[in-house]
C-alpha atoms as a PDB file:
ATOM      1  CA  UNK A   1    -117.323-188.054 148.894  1.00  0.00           C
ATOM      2  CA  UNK A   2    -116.625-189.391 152.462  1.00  0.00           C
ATOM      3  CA  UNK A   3    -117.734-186.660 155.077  1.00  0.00           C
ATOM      4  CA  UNK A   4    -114.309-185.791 157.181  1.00  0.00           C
ATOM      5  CA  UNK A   5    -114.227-186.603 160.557  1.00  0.00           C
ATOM      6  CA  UNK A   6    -111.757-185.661 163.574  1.00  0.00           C
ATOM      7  CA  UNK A   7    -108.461-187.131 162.586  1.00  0.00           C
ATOM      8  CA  UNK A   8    -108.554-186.985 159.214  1.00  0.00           C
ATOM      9  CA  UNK A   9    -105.915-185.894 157.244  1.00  0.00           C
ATOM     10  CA  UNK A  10    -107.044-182.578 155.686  1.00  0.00           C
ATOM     11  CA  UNK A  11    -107.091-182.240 152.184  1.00  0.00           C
ATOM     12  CA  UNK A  12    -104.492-180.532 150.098  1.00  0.00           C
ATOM     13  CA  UNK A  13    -105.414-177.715 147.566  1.00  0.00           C
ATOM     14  CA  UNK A  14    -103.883-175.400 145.308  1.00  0.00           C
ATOM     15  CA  UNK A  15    -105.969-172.270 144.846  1.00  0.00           C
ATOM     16  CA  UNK A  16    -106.556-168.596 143.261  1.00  0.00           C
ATOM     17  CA  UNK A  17    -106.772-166.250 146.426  1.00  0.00           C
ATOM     18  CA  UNK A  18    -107.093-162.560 147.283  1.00  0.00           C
ATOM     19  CA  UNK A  19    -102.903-163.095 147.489  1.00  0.00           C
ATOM     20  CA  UNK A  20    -102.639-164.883 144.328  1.00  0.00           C
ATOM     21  CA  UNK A  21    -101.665-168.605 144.214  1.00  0.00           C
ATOM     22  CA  UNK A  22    -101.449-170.659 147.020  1.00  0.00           C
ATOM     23  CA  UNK A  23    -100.948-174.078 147.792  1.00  0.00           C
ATOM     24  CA  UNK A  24    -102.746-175.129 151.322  1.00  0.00           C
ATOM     25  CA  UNK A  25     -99.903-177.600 153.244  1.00  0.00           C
ATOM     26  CA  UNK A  26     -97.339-174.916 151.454  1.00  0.00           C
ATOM     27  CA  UNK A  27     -99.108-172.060 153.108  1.00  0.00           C
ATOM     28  CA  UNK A  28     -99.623-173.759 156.417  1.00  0.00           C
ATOM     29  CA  UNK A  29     -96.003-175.405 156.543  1.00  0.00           C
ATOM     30  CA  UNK A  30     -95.186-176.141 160.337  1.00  0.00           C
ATOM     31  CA  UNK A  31     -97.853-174.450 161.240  1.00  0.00           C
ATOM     32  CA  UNK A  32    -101.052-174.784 163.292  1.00  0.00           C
ATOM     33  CA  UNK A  33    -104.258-173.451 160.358  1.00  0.00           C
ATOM     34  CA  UNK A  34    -107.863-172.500 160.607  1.00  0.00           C
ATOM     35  CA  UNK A  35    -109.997-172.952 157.175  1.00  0.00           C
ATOM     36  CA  UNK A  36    -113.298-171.430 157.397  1.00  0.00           C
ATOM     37  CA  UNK A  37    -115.760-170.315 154.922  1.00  0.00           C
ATOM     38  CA  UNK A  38    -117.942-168.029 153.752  1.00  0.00           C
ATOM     39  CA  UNK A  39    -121.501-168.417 151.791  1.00  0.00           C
ATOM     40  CA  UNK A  40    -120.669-165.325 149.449  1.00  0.00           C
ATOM     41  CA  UNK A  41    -119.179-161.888 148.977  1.00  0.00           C
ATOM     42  CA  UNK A  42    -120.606-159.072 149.845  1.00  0.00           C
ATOM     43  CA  UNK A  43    -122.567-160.860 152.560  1.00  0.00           C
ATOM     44  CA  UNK A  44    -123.626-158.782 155.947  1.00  0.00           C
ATOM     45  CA  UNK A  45    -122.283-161.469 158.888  1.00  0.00           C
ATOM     46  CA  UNK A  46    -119.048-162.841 156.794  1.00  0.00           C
ATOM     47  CA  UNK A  47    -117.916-158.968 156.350  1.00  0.00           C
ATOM     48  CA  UNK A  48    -118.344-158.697 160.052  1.00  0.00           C
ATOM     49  CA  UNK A  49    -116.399-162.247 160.142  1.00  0.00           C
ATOM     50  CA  UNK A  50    -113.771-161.597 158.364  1.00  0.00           C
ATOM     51  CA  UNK A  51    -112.943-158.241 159.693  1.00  0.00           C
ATOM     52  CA  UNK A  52    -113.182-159.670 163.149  1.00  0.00           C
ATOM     53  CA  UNK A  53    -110.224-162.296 162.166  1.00  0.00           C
ATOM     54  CA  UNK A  54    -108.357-159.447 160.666  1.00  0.00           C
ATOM     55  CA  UNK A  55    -108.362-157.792 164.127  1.00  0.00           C
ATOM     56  CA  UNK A  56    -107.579-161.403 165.820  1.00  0.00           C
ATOM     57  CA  UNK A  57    -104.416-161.941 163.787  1.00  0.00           C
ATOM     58  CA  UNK A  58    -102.230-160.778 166.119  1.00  0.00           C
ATOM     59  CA  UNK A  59    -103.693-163.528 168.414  1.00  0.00           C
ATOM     60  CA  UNK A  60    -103.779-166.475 166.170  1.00  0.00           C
ATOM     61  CA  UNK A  61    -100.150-165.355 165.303  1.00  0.00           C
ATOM     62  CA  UNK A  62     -99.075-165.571 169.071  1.00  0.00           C
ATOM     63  CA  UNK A  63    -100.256-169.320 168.906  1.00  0.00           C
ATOM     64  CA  UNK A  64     -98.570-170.579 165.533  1.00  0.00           C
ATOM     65  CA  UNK A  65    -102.227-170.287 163.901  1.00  0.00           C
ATOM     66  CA  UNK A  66    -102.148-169.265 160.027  1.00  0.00           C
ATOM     67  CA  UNK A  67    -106.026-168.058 159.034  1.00  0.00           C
ATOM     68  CA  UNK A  68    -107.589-168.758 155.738  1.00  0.00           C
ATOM     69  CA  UNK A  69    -110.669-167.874 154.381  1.00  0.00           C
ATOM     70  CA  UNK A  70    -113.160-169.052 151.369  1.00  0.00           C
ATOM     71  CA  UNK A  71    -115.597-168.131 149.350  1.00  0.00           C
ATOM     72  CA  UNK A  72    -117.409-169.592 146.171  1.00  0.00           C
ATOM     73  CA  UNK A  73    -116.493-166.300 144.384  1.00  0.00           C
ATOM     74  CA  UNK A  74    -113.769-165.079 142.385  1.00  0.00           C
ATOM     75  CA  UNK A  75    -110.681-163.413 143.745  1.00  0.00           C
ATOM     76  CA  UNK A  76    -111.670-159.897 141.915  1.00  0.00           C
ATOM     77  CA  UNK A  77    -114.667-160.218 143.509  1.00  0.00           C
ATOM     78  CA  UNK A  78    -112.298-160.768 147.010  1.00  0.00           C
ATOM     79  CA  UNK A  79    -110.541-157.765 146.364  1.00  0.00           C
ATOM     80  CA  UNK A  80    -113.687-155.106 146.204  1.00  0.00           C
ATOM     81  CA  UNK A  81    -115.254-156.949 149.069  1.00  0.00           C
ATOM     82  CA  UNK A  82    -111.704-156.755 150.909  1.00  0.00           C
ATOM     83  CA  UNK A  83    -111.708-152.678 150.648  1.00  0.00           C
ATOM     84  CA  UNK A  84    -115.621-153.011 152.147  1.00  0.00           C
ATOM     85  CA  UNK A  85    -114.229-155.344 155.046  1.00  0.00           C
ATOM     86  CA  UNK A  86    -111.417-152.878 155.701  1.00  0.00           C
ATOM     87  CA  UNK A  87    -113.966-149.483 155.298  1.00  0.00           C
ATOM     88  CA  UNK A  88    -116.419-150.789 157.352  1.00  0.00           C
ATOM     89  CA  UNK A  89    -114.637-152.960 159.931  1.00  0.00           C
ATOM     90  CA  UNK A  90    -112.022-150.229 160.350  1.00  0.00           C
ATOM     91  CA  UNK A  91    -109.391-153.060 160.229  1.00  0.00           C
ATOM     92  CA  UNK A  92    -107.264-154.618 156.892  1.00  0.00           C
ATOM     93  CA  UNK A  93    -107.514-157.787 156.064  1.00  0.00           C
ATOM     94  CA  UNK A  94    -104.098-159.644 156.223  1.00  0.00           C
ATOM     95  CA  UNK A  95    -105.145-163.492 155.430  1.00  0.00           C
ATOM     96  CA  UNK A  96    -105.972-164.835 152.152  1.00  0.00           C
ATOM     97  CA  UNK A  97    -109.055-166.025 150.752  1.00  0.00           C
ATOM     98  CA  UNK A  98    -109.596-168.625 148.881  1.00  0.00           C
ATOM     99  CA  UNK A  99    -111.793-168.169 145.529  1.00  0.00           C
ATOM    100  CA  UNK A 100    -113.544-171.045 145.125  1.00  0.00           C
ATOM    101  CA  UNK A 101    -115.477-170.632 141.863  1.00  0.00           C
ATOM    102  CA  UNK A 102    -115.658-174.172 140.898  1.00  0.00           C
ATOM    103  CA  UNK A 103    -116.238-175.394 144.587  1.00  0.00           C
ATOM    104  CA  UNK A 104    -113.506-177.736 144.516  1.00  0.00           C
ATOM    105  CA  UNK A 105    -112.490-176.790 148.058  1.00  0.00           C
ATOM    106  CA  UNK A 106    -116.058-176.200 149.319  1.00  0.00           C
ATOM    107  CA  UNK A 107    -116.767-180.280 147.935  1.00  0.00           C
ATOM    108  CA  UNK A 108    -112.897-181.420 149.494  1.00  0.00           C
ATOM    109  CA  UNK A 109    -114.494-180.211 152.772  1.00  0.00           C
ATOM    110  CA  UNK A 110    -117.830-180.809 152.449  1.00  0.00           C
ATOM    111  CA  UNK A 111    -119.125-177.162 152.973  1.00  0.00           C
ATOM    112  CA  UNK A 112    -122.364-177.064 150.733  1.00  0.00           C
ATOM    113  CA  UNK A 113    -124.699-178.441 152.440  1.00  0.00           C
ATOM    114  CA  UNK A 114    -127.918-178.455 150.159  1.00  0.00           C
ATOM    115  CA  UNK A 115    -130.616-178.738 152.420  1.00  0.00           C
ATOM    116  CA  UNK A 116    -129.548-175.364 154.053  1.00  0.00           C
ATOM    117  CA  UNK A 117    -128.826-173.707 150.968  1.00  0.00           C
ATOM    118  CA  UNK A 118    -128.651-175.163 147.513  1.00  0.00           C
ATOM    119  CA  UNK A 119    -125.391-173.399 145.757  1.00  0.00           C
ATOM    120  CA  UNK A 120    -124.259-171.479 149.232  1.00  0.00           C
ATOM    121  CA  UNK A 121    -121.295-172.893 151.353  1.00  0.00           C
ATOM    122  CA  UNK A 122    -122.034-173.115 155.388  1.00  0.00           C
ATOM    123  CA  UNK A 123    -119.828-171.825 157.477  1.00  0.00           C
ATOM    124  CA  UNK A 124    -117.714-174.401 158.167  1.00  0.00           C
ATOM    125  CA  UNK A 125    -114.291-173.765 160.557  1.00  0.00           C
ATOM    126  CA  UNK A 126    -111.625-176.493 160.417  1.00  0.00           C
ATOM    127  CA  UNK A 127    -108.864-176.730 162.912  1.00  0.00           C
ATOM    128  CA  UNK A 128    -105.566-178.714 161.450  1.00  0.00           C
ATOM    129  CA  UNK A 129    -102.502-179.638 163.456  1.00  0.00           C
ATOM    130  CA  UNK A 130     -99.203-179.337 162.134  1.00  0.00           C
ATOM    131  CA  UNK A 131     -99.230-182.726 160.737  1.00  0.00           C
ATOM    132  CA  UNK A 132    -102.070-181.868 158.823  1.00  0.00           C
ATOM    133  CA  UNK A 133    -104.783-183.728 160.735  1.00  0.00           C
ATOM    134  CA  UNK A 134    -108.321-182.015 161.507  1.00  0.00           C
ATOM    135  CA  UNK A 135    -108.432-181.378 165.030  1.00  0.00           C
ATOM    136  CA  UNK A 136    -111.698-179.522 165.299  1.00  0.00           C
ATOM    137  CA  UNK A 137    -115.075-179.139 162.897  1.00  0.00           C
ATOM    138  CA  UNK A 138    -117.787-176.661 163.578  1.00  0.00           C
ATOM    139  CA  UNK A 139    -120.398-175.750 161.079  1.00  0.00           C
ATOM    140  CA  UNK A 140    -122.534-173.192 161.732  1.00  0.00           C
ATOM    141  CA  UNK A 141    -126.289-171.608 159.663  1.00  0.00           C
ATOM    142  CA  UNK A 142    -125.602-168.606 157.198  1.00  0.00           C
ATOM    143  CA  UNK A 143    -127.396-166.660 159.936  1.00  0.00           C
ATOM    144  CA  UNK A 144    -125.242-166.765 162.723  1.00  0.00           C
ATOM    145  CA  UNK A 145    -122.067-165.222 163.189  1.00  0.00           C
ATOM    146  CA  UNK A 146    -118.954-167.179 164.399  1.00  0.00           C
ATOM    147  CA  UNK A 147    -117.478-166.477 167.826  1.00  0.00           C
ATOM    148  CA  UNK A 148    -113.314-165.783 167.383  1.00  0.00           C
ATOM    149  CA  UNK A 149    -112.934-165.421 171.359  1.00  0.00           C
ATOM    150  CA  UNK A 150    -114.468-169.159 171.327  1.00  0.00           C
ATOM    151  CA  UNK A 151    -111.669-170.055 168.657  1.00  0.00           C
ATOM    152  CA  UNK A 152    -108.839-169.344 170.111  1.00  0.00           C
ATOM    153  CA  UNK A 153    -109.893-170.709 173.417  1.00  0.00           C
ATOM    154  CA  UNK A 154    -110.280-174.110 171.310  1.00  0.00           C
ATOM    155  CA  UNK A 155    -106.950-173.679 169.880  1.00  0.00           C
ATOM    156  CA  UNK A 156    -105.255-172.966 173.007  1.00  0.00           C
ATOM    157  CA  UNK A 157    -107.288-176.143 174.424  1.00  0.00           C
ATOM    158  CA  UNK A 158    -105.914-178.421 171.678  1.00  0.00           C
ATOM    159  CA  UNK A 159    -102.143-176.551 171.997  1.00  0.00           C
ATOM    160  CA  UNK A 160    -102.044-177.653 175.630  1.00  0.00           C
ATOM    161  CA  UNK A 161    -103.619-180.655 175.038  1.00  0.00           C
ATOM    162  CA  UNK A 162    -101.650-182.015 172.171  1.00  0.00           C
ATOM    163  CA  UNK A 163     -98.583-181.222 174.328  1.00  0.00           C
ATOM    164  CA  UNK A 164     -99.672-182.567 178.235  1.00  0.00           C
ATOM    165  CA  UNK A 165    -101.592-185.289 179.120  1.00  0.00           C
ATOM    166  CA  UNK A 166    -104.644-183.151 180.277  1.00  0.00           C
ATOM    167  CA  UNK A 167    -107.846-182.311 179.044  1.00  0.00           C
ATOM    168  CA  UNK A 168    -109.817-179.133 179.616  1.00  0.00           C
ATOM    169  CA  UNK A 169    -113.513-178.671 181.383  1.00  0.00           C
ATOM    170  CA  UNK A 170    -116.400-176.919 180.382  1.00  0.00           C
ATOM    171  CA  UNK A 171    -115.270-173.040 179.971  1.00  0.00           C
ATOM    172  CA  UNK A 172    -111.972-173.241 180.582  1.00  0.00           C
ATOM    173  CA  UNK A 173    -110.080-170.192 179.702  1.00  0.00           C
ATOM    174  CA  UNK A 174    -106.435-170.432 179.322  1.00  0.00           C
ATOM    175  CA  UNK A 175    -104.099-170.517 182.401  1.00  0.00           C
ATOM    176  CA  UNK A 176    -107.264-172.136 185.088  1.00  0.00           C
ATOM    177  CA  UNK A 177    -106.891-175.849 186.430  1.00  0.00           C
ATOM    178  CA  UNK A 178    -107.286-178.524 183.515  1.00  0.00           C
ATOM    179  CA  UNK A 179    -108.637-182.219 183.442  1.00  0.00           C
ATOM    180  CA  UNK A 180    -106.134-184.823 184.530  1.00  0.00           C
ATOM    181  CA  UNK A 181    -105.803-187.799 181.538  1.00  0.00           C
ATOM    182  CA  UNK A 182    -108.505-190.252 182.934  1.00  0.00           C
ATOM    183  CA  UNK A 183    -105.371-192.868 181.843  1.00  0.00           C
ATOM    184  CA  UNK A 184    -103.183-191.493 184.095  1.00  0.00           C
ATOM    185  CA  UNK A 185    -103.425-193.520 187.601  1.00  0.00           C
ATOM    186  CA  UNK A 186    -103.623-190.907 190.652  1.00  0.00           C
ATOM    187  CA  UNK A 187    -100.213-192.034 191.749  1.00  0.00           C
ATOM    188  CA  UNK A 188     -98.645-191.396 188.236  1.00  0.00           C
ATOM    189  CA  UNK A 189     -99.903-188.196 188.289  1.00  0.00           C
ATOM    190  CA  UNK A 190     -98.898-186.891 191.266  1.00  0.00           C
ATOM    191  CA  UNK A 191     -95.253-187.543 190.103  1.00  0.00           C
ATOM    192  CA  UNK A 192     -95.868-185.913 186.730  1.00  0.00           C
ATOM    193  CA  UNK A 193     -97.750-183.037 187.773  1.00  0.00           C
ATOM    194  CA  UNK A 194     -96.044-181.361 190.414  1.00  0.00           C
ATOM    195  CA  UNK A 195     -97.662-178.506 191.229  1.00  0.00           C
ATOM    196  CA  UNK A 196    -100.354-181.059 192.534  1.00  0.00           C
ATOM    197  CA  UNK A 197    -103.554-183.108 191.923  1.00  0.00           C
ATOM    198  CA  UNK A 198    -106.304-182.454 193.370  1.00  0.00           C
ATOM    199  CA  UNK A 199    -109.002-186.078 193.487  1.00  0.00           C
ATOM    200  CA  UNK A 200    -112.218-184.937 192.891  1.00  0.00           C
ATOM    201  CA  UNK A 201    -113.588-188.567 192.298  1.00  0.00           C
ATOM    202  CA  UNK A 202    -111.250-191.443 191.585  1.00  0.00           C
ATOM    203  CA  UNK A 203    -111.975-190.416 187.542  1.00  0.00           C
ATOM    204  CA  UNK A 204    -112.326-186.490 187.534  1.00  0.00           C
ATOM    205  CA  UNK A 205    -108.876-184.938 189.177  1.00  0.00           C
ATOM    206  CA  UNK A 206    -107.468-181.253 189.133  1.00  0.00           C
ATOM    207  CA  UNK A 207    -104.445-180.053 188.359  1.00  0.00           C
ATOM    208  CA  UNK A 208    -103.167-176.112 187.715  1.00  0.00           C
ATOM    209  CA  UNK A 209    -101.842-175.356 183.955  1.00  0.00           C
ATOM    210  CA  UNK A 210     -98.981-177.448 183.569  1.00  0.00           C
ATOM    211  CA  UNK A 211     -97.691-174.620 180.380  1.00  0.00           C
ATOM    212  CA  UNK A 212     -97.997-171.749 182.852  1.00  0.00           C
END
Protein backbone atom coordinates (compact mmCIF):
# COMPACT_ATOMS: atom_id res chain seq x y z
CA UNK A 1 0.00 0.00 0.00
CA UNK A 2 0.74 3.77 -0.53
CA UNK A 3 2.93 5.06 2.49
CA UNK A 4 0.68 8.06 4.18
CA UNK A 5 1.93 11.29 4.05
CA UNK A 6 0.93 14.73 5.87
CA UNK A 7 -2.54 15.44 4.68
CA UNK A 8 -3.81 12.36 4.16
CA UNK A 9 -6.97 11.36 5.19
CA UNK A 10 -6.42 8.78 7.97
CA UNK A 11 -7.77 5.55 7.62
CA UNK A 12 -10.91 4.29 9.23
CA UNK A 13 -10.97 1.03 11.36
CA UNK A 14 -13.18 -0.93 13.38
CA UNK A 15 -11.32 -2.86 16.07
CA UNK A 16 -11.26 -5.34 19.26
CA UNK A 17 -9.69 -3.13 22.12
CA UNK A 18 -8.89 -3.32 25.83
CA UNK A 19 -12.66 -1.41 25.90
CA UNK A 20 -14.25 -3.73 23.59
CA UNK A 21 -15.35 -2.61 20.07
CA UNK A 22 -14.50 0.45 18.64
CA UNK A 23 -14.80 2.11 15.53
CA UNK A 24 -11.78 4.82 14.95
CA UNK A 25 -13.71 8.20 13.28
CA UNK A 26 -16.66 6.97 15.89
CA UNK A 27 -14.25 7.12 18.75
CA UNK A 28 -12.52 10.27 17.66
CA UNK A 29 -15.85 12.15 16.56
CA UNK A 30 -15.10 16.02 16.68
CA UNK A 31 -12.23 15.42 18.14
CA UNK A 32 -8.49 16.11 17.79
CA UNK A 33 -6.68 11.95 18.11
CA UNK A 34 -3.25 10.57 18.61
CA UNK A 35 -2.70 6.78 17.23
CA UNK A 36 0.48 5.37 18.33
CA UNK A 37 1.78 1.95 18.61
CA UNK A 38 3.40 -0.45 20.33
CA UNK A 39 5.85 -3.48 19.11
CA UNK A 40 4.28 -5.96 21.78
CA UNK A 41 2.87 -6.60 25.23
CA UNK A 42 4.65 -7.01 27.94
CA UNK A 43 7.46 -4.92 26.47
CA UNK A 44 9.88 -2.77 29.00
CA UNK A 45 9.73 0.99 27.12
CA UNK A 46 5.86 0.67 25.81
CA UNK A 47 4.82 -0.18 29.64
CA UNK A 48 6.72 2.91 30.56
CA UNK A 49 4.82 4.54 27.38
CA UNK A 50 1.73 3.81 28.01
CA UNK A 51 1.65 4.56 31.64
CA UNK A 52 3.20 7.88 30.88
CA UNK A 53 -0.01 8.74 28.53
CA UNK A 54 -2.20 7.46 31.25
CA UNK A 55 -0.73 10.18 33.53
CA UNK A 56 -0.92 12.82 30.44
CA UNK A 57 -4.65 12.33 29.94
CA UNK A 58 -5.66 15.00 31.81
CA UNK A 59 -3.52 17.11 29.38
CA UNK A 60 -4.47 15.74 26.07
CA UNK A 61 -8.09 16.11 27.47
CA UNK A 62 -7.56 19.94 28.12
CA UNK A 63 -6.71 20.19 24.29
CA UNK A 64 -9.67 18.11 22.64
CA UNK A 65 -6.97 15.18 22.13
CA UNK A 66 -8.56 11.51 22.39
CA UNK A 67 -5.36 8.86 22.87
CA UNK A 68 -5.29 5.47 21.35
CA UNK A 69 -2.99 2.87 21.55
CA UNK A 70 -1.98 -0.51 19.50
CA UNK A 71 -0.52 -3.47 19.69
CA UNK A 72 -0.21 -6.67 17.43
CA UNK A 73 -1.63 -8.67 20.41
CA UNK A 74 -4.87 -9.69 21.57
CA UNK A 75 -7.07 -7.67 23.85
CA UNK A 76 -6.75 -10.49 26.79
CA UNK A 77 -3.38 -10.14 26.39
CA UNK A 78 -4.16 -5.97 26.84
CA UNK A 79 -5.89 -6.56 29.87
CA UNK A 80 -2.97 -8.52 32.01
CA UNK A 81 -0.46 -6.13 30.56
CA UNK A 82 -2.96 -3.17 31.57
CA UNK A 83 -2.88 -4.33 35.48
CA UNK A 84 1.29 -4.42 34.93
CA UNK A 85 1.08 -0.76 33.40
CA UNK A 86 -1.12 0.35 36.29
CA UNK A 87 1.20 -1.76 39.18
CA UNK A 88 4.21 -0.57 37.99
CA UNK A 89 3.53 2.92 36.60
CA UNK A 90 1.43 3.67 39.68
CA UNK A 91 -1.15 5.22 37.25
CA UNK A 92 -4.51 3.40 35.37
CA UNK A 93 -4.75 3.29 32.10
CA UNK A 94 -7.89 5.16 30.77
CA UNK A 95 -7.42 4.93 26.74
CA UNK A 96 -8.05 1.98 24.70
CA UNK A 97 -5.85 -0.18 22.87
CA UNK A 98 -6.22 -1.47 19.91
CA UNK A 99 -5.54 -5.42 19.42
CA UNK A 100 -4.23 -5.80 16.32
CA UNK A 101 -3.76 -9.55 15.84
CA UNK A 102 -4.14 -9.68 12.19
CA UNK A 103 -2.17 -6.32 11.63
CA UNK A 104 -4.80 -4.80 9.70
CA UNK A 105 -4.26 -1.46 11.43
CA UNK A 106 -0.47 -1.83 11.78
CA UNK A 107 -0.56 -2.41 7.45
CA UNK A 108 -3.51 0.72 7.15
CA UNK A 109 -0.68 2.77 8.74
CA UNK A 110 2.21 1.34 7.66
CA UNK A 111 3.77 0.48 11.14
CA UNK A 112 5.83 -2.79 10.38
CA UNK A 113 8.59 -1.85 9.06
CA UNK A 114 10.61 -5.12 8.19
CA UNK A 115 13.98 -4.07 8.00
CA UNK A 116 13.81 -2.96 11.73
CA UNK A 117 11.98 -5.83 12.85
CA UNK A 118 10.36 -8.52 10.79
CA UNK A 119 6.75 -9.24 12.60
CA UNK A 120 7.20 -6.13 15.28
CA UNK A 121 5.29 -2.78 14.70
CA UNK A 122 7.58 0.60 15.16
CA UNK A 123 6.46 3.02 17.10
CA UNK A 124 4.69 5.04 15.00
CA UNK A 125 2.56 8.35 16.53
CA UNK A 126 -0.06 9.87 14.20
CA UNK A 127 -1.59 13.21 14.81
CA UNK A 128 -5.28 13.62 13.03
CA UNK A 129 -7.31 16.80 12.91
CA UNK A 130 -10.85 16.82 13.39
CA UNK A 131 -11.53 16.33 9.82
CA UNK A 132 -9.67 13.33 9.91
CA UNK A 133 -6.50 14.42 8.12
CA UNK A 134 -2.88 13.37 9.47
CA UNK A 135 -1.33 16.33 10.75
CA UNK A 136 1.84 14.90 12.17
CA UNK A 137 3.98 11.36 11.65
CA UNK A 138 6.84 10.37 13.83
CA UNK A 139 8.26 6.92 13.90
CA UNK A 140 10.59 6.10 16.23
CA UNK A 141 13.26 2.45 16.88
CA UNK A 142 11.77 -0.17 19.42
CA UNK A 143 14.59 1.14 21.60
CA UNK A 144 13.74 4.49 22.32
CA UNK A 145 11.10 5.77 24.32
CA UNK A 146 8.65 8.50 23.06
CA UNK A 147 8.72 11.97 24.59
CA UNK A 148 4.76 13.01 25.73
CA UNK A 149 6.03 16.63 26.89
CA UNK A 150 7.26 16.87 23.05
CA UNK A 151 3.59 15.76 22.03
CA UNK A 152 1.62 17.98 23.37
CA UNK A 153 3.85 20.85 22.54
CA UNK A 154 3.21 19.59 18.78
CA UNK A 155 -0.39 19.49 19.36
CA UNK A 156 -0.65 22.77 20.87
CA UNK A 157 1.64 23.99 17.79
CA UNK A 158 -0.82 22.57 15.22
CA UNK A 159 -4.06 23.88 17.60
CA UNK A 160 -2.73 27.42 17.23
CA UNK A 161 -1.66 26.97 14.00
CA UNK A 162 -4.68 25.47 12.38
CA UNK A 163 -6.58 28.40 13.97
CA UNK A 164 -4.07 31.78 13.26
CA UNK A 165 -2.07 32.46 10.53
CA UNK A 166 1.28 31.83 12.44
CA UNK A 167 3.74 29.31 12.60
CA UNK A 168 5.91 28.34 15.54
CA UNK A 169 10.03 28.40 15.84
CA UNK A 170 12.34 26.00 16.98
CA UNK A 171 11.31 25.18 20.82
CA UNK A 172 8.53 27.04 21.17
CA UNK A 173 6.58 26.28 24.22
CA UNK A 174 3.08 27.40 24.39
CA UNK A 175 2.19 31.07 25.20
CA UNK A 176 6.09 32.63 23.73
CA UNK A 177 6.13 34.82 20.42
CA UNK A 178 5.20 32.66 17.21
CA UNK A 179 6.24 32.92 13.42
CA UNK A 180 4.28 35.45 11.43
CA UNK A 181 2.64 33.58 8.00
CA UNK A 182 5.57 34.35 5.53
CA UNK A 183 2.15 35.17 3.19
CA UNK A 184 1.11 37.71 5.24
CA UNK A 185 2.66 41.22 3.91
CA UNK A 186 4.19 43.28 7.01
CA UNK A 187 1.46 45.82 6.57
CA UNK A 188 -1.36 43.14 6.72
CA UNK A 189 -0.05 41.97 9.68
CA UNK A 190 0.29 44.72 11.65
CA UNK A 191 -3.54 45.23 11.27
CA UNK A 192 -4.27 41.61 12.13
CA UNK A 193 -2.00 41.16 14.88
CA UNK A 194 -2.42 43.80 17.24
CA UNK A 195 -0.49 43.26 19.96
CA UNK A 196 2.39 43.97 17.38
CA UNK A 197 4.98 42.66 14.85
CA UNK A 198 8.10 42.76 15.40
CA UNK A 199 10.46 42.65 11.54
CA UNK A 200 13.21 40.62 12.12
CA UNK A 201 14.06 40.39 8.30
CA UNK A 202 11.51 41.31 5.67
CA UNK A 203 10.59 37.18 5.80
CA UNK A 204 11.08 36.14 9.57
CA UNK A 205 8.65 38.58 11.85
CA UNK A 206 7.51 38.24 15.61
CA UNK A 207 4.49 38.44 17.02
CA UNK A 208 3.23 37.45 20.90
CA UNK A 209 0.54 34.43 21.09
CA UNK A 210 -2.32 35.65 19.35
CA UNK A 211 -4.66 32.65 21.66
CA UNK A 212 -3.26 34.09 24.89
Amino acid sequence: MATLRLGDTAPDFTAETSQGTLNFYDYLGDSWGILFSHPADFTPVCTTELGTAAKFKDEFDQRNVKMMALSVDGAESHNEWIKDINETQQTVVNFPIVADEDKKVSDLYDMIHPKADNNLTVRSVFIVAPDKTIKLILTYPASTGRNFYELLRVIDSLQLTAYHKVATPANWKNGEDVVVSPAIPTAEAKTLFTKGVDEIKPYLRMTPDPSH
